[in-house]
Structure formats: C-alpha cells, structure tokens
N, C-alpha and C. Protein backbone atom coordinates (compact mmCIF):
# COMPACT_ATOMS: atom_id res chain seq x y z
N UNK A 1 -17.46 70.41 -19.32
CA UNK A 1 -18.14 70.45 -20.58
C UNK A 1 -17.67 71.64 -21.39
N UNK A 2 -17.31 71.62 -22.74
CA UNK A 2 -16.96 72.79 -23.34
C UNK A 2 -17.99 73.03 -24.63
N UNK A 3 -17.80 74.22 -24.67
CA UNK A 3 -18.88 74.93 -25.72
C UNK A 3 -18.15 73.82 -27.48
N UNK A 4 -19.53 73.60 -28.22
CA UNK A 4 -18.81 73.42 -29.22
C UNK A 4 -19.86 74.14 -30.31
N UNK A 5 -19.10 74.45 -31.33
CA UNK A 5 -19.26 75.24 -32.51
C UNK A 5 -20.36 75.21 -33.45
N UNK A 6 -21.36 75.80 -34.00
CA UNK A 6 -21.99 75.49 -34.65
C UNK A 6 -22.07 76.15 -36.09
N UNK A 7 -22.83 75.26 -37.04
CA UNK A 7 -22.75 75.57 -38.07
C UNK A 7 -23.61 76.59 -38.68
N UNK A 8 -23.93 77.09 -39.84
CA UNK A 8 -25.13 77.58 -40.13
C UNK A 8 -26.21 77.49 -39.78
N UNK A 9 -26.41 75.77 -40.73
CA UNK A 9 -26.87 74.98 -40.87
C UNK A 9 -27.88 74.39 -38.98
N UNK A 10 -27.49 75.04 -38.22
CA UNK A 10 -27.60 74.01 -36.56
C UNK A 10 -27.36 73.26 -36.50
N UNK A 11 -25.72 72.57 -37.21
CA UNK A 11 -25.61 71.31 -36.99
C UNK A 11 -24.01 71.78 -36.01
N UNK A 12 -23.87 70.40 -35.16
CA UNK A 12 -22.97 70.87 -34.21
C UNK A 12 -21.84 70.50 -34.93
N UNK A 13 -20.37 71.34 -35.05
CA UNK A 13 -19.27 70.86 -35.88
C UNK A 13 -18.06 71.00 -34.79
N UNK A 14 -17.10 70.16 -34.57
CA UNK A 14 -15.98 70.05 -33.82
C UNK A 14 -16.37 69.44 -32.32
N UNK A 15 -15.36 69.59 -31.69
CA UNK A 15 -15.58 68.83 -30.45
C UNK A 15 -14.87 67.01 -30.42
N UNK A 16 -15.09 66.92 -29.09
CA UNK A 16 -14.01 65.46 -29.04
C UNK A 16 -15.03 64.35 -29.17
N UNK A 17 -14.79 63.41 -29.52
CA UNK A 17 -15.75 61.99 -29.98
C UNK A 17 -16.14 61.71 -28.55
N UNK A 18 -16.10 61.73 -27.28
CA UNK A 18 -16.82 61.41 -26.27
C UNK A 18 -17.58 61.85 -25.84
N UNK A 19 -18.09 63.54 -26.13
CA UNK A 19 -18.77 64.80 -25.28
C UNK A 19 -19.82 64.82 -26.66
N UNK A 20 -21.13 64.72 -26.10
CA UNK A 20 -21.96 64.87 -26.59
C UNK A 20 -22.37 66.24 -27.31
N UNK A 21 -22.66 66.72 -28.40
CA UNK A 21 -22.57 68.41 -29.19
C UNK A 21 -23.43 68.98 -28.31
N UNK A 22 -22.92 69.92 -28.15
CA UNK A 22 -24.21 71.21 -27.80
C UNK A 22 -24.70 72.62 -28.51
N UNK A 23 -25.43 72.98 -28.50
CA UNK A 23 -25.79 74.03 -29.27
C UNK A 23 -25.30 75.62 -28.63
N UNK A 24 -24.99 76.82 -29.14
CA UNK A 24 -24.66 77.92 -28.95
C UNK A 24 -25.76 78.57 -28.27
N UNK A 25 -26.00 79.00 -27.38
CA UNK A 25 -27.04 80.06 -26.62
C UNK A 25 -27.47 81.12 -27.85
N UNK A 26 -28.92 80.74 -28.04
CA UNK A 26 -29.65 81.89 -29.20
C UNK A 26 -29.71 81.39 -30.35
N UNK A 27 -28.97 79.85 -30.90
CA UNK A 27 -29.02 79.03 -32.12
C UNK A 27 -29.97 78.22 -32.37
N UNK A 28 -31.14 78.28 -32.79
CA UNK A 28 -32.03 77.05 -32.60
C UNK A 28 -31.62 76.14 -33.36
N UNK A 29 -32.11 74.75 -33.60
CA UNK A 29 -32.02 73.63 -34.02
C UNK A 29 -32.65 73.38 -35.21
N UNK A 30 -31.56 72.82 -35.96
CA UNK A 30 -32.18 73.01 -37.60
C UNK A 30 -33.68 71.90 -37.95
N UNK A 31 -34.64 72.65 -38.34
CA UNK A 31 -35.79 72.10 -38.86
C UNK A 31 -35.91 71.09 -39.71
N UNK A 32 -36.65 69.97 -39.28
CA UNK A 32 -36.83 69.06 -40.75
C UNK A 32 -37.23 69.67 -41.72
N UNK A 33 -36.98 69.13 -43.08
CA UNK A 33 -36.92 69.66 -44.70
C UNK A 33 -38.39 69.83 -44.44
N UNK A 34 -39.36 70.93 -45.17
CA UNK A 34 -40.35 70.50 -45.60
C UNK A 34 -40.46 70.55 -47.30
N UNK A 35 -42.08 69.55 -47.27
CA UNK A 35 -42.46 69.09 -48.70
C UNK A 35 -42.23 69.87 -49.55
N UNK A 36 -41.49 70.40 -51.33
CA UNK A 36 -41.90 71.14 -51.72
C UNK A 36 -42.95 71.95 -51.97
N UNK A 37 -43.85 71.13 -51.84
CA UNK A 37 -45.23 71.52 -52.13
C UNK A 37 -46.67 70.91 -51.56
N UNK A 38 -47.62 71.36 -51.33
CA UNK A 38 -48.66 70.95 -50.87
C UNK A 38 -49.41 69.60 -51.21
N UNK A 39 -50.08 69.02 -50.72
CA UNK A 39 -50.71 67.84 -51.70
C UNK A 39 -51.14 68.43 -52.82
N UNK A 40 -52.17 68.68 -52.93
CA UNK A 40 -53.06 69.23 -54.05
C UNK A 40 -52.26 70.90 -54.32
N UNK A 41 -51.38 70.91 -54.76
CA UNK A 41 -50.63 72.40 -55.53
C UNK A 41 -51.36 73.00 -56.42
N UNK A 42 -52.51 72.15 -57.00
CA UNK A 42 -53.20 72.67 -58.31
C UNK A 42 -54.05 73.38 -57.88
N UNK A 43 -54.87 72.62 -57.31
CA UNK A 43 -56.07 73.41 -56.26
C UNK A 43 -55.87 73.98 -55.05
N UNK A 44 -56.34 75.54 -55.20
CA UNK A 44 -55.99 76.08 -53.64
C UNK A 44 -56.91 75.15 -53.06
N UNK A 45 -56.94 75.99 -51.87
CA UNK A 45 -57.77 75.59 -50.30
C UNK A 45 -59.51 76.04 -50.54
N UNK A 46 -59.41 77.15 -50.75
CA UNK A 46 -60.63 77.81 -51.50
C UNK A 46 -61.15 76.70 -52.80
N UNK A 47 -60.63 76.67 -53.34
CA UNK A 47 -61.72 75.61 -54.43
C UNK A 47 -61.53 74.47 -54.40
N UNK A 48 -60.48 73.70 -53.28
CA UNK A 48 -60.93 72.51 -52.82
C UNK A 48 -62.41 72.39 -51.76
N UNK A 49 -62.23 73.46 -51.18
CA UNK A 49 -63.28 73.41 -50.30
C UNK A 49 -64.44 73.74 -51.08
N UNK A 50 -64.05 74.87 -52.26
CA UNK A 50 -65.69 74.78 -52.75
C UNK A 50 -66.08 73.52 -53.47
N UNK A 51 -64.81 72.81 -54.19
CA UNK A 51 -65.56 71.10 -54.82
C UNK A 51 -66.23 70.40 -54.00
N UNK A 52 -65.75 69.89 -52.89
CA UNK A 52 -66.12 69.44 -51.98
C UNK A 52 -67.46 69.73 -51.45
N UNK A 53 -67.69 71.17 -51.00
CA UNK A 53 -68.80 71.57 -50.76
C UNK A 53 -70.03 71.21 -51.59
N UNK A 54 -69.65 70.87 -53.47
CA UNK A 54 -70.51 71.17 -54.38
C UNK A 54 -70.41 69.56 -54.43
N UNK A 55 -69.57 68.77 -54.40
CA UNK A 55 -69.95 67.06 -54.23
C UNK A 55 -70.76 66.80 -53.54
N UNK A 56 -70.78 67.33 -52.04
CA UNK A 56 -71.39 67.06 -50.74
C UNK A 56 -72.86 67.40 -51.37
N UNK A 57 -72.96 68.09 -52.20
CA UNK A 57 -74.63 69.00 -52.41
C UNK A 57 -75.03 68.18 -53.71
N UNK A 58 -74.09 67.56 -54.39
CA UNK A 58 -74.25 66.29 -55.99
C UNK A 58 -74.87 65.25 -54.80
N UNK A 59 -74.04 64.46 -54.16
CA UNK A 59 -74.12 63.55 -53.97
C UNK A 59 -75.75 63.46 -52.62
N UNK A 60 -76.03 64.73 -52.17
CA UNK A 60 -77.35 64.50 -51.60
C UNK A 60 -78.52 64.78 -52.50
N UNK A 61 -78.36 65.59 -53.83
CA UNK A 61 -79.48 65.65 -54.57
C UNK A 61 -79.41 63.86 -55.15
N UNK A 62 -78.74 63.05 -54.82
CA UNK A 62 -79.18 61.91 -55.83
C UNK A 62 -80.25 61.23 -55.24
N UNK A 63 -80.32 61.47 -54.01
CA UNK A 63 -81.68 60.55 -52.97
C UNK A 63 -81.62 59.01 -53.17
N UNK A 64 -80.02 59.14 -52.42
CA UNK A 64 -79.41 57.25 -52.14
C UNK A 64 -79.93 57.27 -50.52
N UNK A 65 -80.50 55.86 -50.40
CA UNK A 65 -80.82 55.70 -48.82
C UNK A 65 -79.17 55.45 -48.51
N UNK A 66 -79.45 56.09 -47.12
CA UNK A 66 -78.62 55.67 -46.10
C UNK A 66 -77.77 54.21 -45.79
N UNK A 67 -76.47 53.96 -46.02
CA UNK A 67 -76.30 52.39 -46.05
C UNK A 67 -76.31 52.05 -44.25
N UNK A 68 -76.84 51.09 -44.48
CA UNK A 68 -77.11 50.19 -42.68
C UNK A 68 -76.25 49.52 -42.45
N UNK A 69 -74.93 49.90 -42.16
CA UNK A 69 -73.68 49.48 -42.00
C UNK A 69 -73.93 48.57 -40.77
N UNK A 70 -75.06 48.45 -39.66
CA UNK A 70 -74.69 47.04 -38.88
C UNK A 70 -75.43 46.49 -39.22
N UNK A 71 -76.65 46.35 -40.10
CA UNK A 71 -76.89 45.14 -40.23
C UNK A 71 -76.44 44.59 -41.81
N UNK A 72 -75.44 45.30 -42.83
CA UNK A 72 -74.55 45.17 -43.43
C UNK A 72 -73.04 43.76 -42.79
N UNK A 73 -72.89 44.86 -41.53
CA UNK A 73 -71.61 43.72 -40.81
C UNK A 73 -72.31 42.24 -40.51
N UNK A 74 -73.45 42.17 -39.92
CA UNK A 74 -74.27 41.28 -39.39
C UNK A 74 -74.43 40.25 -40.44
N UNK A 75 -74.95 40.77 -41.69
CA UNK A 75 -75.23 39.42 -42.65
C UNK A 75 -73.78 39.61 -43.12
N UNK A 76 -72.81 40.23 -43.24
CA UNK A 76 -71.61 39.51 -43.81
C UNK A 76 -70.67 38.77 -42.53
N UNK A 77 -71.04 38.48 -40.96
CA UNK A 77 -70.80 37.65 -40.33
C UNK A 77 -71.35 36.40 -40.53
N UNK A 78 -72.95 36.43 -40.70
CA UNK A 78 -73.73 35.91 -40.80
C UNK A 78 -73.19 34.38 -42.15
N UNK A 79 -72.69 35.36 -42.82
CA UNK A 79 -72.59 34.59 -44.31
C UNK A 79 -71.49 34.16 -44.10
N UNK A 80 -70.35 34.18 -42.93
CA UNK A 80 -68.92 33.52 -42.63
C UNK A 80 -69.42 32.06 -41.58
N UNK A 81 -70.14 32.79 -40.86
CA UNK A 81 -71.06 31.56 -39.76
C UNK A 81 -71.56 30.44 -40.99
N UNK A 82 -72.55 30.88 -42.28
CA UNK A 82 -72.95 29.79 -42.75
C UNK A 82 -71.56 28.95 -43.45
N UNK A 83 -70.53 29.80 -43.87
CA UNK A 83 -69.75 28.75 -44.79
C UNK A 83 -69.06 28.07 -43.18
N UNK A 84 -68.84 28.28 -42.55
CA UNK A 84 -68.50 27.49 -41.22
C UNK A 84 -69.13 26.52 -41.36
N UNK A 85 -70.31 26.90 -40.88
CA UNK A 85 -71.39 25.52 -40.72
C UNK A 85 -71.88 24.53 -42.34
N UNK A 86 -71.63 25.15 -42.84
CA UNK A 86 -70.96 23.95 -44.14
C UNK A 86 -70.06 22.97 -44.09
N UNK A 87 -69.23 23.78 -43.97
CA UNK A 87 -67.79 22.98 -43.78
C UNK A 87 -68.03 21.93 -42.67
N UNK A 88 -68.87 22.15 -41.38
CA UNK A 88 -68.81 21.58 -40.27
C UNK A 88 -69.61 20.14 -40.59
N UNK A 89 -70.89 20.40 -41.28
CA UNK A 89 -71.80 19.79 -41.71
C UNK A 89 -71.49 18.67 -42.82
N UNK A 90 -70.49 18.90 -43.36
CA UNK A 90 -69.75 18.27 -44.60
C UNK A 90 -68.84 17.08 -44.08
N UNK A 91 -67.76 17.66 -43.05
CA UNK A 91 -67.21 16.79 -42.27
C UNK A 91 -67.44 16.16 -41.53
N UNK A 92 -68.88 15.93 -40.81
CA UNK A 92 -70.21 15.60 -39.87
C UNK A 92 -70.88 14.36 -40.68
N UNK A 93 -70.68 14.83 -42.00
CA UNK A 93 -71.50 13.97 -42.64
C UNK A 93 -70.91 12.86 -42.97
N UNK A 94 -69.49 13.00 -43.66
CA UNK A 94 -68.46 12.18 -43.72
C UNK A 94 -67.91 10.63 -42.94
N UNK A 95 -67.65 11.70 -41.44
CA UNK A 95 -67.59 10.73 -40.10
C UNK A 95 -69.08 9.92 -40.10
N UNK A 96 -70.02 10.46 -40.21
CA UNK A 96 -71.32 9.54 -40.08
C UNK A 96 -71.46 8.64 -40.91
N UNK A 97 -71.13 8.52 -42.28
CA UNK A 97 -71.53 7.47 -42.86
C UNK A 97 -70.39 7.12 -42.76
N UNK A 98 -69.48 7.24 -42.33
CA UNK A 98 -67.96 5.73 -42.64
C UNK A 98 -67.97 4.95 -40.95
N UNK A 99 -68.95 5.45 -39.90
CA UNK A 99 -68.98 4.97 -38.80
C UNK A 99 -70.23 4.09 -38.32
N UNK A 100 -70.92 3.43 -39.72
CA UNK A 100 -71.92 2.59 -39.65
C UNK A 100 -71.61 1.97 -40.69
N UNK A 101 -72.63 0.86 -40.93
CA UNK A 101 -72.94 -0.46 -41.62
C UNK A 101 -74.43 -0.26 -42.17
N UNK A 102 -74.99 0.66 -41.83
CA UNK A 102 -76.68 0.84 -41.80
C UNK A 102 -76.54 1.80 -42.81
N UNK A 103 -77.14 0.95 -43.91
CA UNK A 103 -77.74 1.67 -45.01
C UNK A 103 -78.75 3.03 -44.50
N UNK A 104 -79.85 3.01 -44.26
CA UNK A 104 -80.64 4.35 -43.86
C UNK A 104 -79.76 5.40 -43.22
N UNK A 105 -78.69 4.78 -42.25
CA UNK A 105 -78.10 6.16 -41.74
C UNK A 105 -76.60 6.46 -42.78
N UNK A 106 -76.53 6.02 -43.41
CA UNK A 106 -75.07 6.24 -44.30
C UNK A 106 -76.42 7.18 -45.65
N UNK A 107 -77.48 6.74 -45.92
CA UNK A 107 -78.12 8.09 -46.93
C UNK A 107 -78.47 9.07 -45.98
N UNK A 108 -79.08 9.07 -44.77
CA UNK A 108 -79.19 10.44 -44.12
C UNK A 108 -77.88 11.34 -44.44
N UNK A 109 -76.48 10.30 -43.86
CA UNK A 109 -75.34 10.98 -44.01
C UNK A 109 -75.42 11.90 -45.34
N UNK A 110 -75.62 11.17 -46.50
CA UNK A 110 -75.34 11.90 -47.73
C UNK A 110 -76.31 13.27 -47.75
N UNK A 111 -77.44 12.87 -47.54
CA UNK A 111 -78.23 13.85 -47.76
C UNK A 111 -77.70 15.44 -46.91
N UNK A 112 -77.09 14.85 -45.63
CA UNK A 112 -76.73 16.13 -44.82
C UNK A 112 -75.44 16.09 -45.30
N UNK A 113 -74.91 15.65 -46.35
CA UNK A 113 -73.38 16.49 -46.80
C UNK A 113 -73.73 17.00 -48.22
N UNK A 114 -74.83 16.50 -48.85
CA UNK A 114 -75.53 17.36 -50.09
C UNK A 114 -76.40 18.87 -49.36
N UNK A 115 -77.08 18.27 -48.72
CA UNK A 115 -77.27 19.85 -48.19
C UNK A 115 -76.27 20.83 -47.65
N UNK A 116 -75.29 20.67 -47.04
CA UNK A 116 -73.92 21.08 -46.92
C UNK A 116 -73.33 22.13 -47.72
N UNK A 117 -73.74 21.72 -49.55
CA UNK A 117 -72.88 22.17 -50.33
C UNK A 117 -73.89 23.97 -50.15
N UNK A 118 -75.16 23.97 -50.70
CA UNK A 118 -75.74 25.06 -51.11
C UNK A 118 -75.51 26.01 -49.74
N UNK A 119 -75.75 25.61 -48.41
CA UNK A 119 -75.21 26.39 -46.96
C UNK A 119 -73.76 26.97 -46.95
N UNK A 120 -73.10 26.37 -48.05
CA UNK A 120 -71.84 27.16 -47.59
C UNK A 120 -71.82 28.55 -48.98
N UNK A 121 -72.63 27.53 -50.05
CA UNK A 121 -72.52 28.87 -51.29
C UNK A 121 -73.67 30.03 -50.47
N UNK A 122 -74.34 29.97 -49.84
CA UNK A 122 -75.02 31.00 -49.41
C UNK A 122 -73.94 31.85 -48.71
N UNK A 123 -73.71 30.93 -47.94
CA UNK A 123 -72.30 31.83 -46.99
C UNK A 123 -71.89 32.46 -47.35
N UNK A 124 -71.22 32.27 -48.32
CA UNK A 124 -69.84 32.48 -49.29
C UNK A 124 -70.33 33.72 -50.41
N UNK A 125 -72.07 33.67 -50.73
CA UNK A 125 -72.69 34.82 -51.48
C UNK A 125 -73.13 36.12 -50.55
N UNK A 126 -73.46 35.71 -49.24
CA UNK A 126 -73.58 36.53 -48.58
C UNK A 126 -72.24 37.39 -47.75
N UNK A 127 -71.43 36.62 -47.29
CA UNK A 127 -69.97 37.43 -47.12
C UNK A 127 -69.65 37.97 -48.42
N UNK A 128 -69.49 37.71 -49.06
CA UNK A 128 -69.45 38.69 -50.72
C UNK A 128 -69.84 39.79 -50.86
N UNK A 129 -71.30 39.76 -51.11
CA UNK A 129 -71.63 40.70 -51.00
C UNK A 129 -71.70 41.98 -49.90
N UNK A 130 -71.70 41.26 -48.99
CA UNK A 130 -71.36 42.89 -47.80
C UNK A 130 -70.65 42.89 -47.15
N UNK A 131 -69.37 42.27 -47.49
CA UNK A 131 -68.24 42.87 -47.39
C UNK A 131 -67.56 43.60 -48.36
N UNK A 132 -68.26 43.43 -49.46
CA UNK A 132 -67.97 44.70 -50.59
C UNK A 132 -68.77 45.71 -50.70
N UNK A 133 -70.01 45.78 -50.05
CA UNK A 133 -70.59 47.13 -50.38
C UNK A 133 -70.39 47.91 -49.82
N UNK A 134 -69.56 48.13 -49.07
CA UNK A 134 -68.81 49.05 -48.49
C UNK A 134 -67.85 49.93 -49.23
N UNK A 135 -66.86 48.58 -49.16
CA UNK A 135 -65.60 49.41 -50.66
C UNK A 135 -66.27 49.54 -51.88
N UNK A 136 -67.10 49.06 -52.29
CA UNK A 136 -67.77 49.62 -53.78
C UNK A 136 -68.18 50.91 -53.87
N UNK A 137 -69.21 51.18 -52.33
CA UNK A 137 -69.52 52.50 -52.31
C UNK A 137 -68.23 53.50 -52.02
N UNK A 138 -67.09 53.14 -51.22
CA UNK A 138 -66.39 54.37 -51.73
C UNK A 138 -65.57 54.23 -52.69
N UNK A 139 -65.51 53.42 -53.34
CA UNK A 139 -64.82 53.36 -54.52
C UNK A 139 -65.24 54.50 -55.52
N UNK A 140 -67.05 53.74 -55.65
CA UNK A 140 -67.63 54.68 -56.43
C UNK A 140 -67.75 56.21 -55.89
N UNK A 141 -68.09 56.55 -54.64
CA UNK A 141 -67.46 58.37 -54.24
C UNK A 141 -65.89 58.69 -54.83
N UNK A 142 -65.14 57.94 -54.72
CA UNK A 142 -63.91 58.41 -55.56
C UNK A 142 -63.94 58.60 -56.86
N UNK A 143 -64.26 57.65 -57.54
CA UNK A 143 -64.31 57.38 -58.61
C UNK A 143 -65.25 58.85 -59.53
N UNK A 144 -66.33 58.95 -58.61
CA UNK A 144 -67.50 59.81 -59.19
C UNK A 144 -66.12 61.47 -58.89
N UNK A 145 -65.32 61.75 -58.22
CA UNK A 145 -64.61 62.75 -57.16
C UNK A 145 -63.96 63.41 -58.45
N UNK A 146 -63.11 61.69 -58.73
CA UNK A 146 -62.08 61.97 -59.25
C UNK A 146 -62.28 62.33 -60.70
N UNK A 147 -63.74 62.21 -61.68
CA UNK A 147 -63.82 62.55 -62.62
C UNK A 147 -64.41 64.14 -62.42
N UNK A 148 -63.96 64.89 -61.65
CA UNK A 148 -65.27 66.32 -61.24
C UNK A 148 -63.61 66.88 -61.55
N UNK A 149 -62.17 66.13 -61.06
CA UNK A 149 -61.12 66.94 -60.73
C UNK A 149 -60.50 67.68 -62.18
N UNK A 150 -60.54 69.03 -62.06
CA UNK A 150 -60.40 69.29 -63.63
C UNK A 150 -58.90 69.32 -64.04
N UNK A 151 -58.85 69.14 -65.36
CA UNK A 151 -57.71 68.49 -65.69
C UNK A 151 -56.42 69.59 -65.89
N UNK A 152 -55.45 68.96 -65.89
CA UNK A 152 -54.04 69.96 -66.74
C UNK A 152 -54.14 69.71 -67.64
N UNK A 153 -53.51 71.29 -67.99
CA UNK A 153 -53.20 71.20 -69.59
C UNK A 153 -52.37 71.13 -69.77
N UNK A 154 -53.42 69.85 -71.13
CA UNK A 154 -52.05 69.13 -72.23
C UNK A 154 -52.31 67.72 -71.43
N UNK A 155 -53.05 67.44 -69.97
CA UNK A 155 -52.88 66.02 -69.56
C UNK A 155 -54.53 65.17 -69.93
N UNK A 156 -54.32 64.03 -70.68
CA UNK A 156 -55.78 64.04 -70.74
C UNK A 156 -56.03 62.04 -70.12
N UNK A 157 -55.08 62.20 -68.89
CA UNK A 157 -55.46 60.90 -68.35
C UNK A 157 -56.01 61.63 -66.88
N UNK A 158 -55.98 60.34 -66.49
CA UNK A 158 -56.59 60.39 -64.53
C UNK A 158 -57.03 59.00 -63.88
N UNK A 159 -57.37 59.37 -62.80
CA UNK A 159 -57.45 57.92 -62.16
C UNK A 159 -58.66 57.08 -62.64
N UNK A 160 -59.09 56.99 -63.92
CA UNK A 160 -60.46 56.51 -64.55
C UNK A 160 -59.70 56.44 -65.65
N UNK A 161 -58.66 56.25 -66.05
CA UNK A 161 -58.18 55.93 -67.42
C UNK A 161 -58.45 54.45 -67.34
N UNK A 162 -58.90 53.78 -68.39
CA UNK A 162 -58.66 52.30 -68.97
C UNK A 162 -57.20 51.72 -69.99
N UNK A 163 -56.51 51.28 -69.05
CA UNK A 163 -55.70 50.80 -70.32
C UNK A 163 -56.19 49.77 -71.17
N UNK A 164 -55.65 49.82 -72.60
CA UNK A 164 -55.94 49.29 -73.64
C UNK A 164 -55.83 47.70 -73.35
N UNK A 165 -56.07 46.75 -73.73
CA UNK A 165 -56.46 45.23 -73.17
C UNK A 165 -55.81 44.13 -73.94
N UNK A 166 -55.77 44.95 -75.43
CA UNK A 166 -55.78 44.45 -77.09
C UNK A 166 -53.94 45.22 -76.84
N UNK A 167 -52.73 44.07 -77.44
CA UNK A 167 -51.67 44.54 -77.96
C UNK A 167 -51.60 45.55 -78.37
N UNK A 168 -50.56 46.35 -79.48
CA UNK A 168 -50.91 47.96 -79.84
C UNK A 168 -50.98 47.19 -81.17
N UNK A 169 -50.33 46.38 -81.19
CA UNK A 169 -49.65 45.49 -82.50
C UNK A 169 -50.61 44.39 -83.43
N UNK A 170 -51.68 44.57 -82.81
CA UNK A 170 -52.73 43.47 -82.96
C UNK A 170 -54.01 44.26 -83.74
C-alpha cells in the first residue's frame, strides 16, 4: 500500500486507479458544506423562544377546551364504517329486488336502497368533519403564528397574503 497525497481541501489527489485513497496521518477529512445560514436568520434564538413563549401564554388565555383526539379518530372511523355500510346496503338492495318476482319484497328492496342513500351522506359528513379538525386546528395555530412574525423592511407580504382573484386588467 503506498501513501497517497492530499489536498487542502482532504480530498485524496494522485495514486493508481486500483488502490483505494488514503488520508495523511494528522489530516482529517473534509466536512460537509454547511447551510449559509440558520432557518430563521431574522430571529435569534432568544426571541424565537421569547415568541413562542408569549404564543404559548396567547393561545392559553383564549380558554379553548382541550380537543378529544380519540374520540375525534373514532367518529371519523365511525363515519368511513357508515359510508361502507351504504355502499353495502345499496348493492344488497339491488341483488334483492332483481332476485324475485314478489312485488312486497322488490319495495322492501327499494326502501333499503333509499335508506342507503342518507347512511352514506352521514358517513361521508362525519369523516369530513374529523378528519379535518385536526388540520384546521393547526392550520389555524400557524396561521394565528405566522401573523405575530414581524415583518422586513420594505416586505409587506407573508404566508396570509391573498392573491387577487379578479384579472389586474378587469
């Protein structure tokens, strides 16, 4: 094995294409690049932590109950089970009346594929709703975050800007 050469840089330079580089005794190994800059460059550490601190103390003076995140998951299972059993009930109903001749059981059929329809919109209102109140609520903690973040100057957008809807031209 022979010594091979290194650069400033710790990168290994010369040597034969079969022998794997090695480094010089006392050379460490060159570091990945880091970021120019921090996430938040604007805000130190100190007055991120004090916003934060002063959100944490906004957002408990508002006296929001506690969200009940399992029985939140529960009725938005709940509300996937009913559009299931819609669907099931619909196609149930279907097979039943095309597999008789008997008037009375071909209207039962209908009636249990008309009831069908409102079991699955329940479903379908109840998975809705709590499976979004989740992301709504942190939407809205961001949302509420991101208007506290004070601005640059000279910049007068942020993540709560609305773009315009209407042409410029109109």
């Amino acid at each position: 094995m022979s010594m091979n050469s290194v650069n400033a840089d710790g990168h290994p330079t010369g040597g034969s294409a079969g022998e794997a580089p090695t480094l010089q005794q006392g050379v460490p190994p060159a570091a990945p690049p880091q970021p120019p800059y921090p996430k938040h460059a604007a805000l130190g550490a100190p007055a991120t932590q004090d916003r934060t601190r002063q959100f944490t103390a906004d957002v408990g003076e508002l006296k929001l109950r506690a969200p009940k995140t399992t029985l939140d998951t529960q009725l938005m299972w709940l509300g996937v089970g009913l559009m299931g059993l819609g669907i099931v009930m619909g196609v149930g109903a279907y097979f039943m009346s095309h597999n008789t001749t008997l008037y009375l059981t071909q209207n039962d059929a209908i009636t249990l594929g008309l009831s069908a329809i409102p079991v699955s919109i329940l479903g379908f209102a109840l998975f809705l709703r709590y499976s979004l109140s989740t992301f709504m609520r942190f939407w809205l903690a961001r949302l509420i975050a991101a208007q506290q973040i004070p601005q640059a100057a000279g910049r007068a957008e942020d993540a709560t800007t609305v773009l315009p809807t209407i042409p410029a031209g109109h």
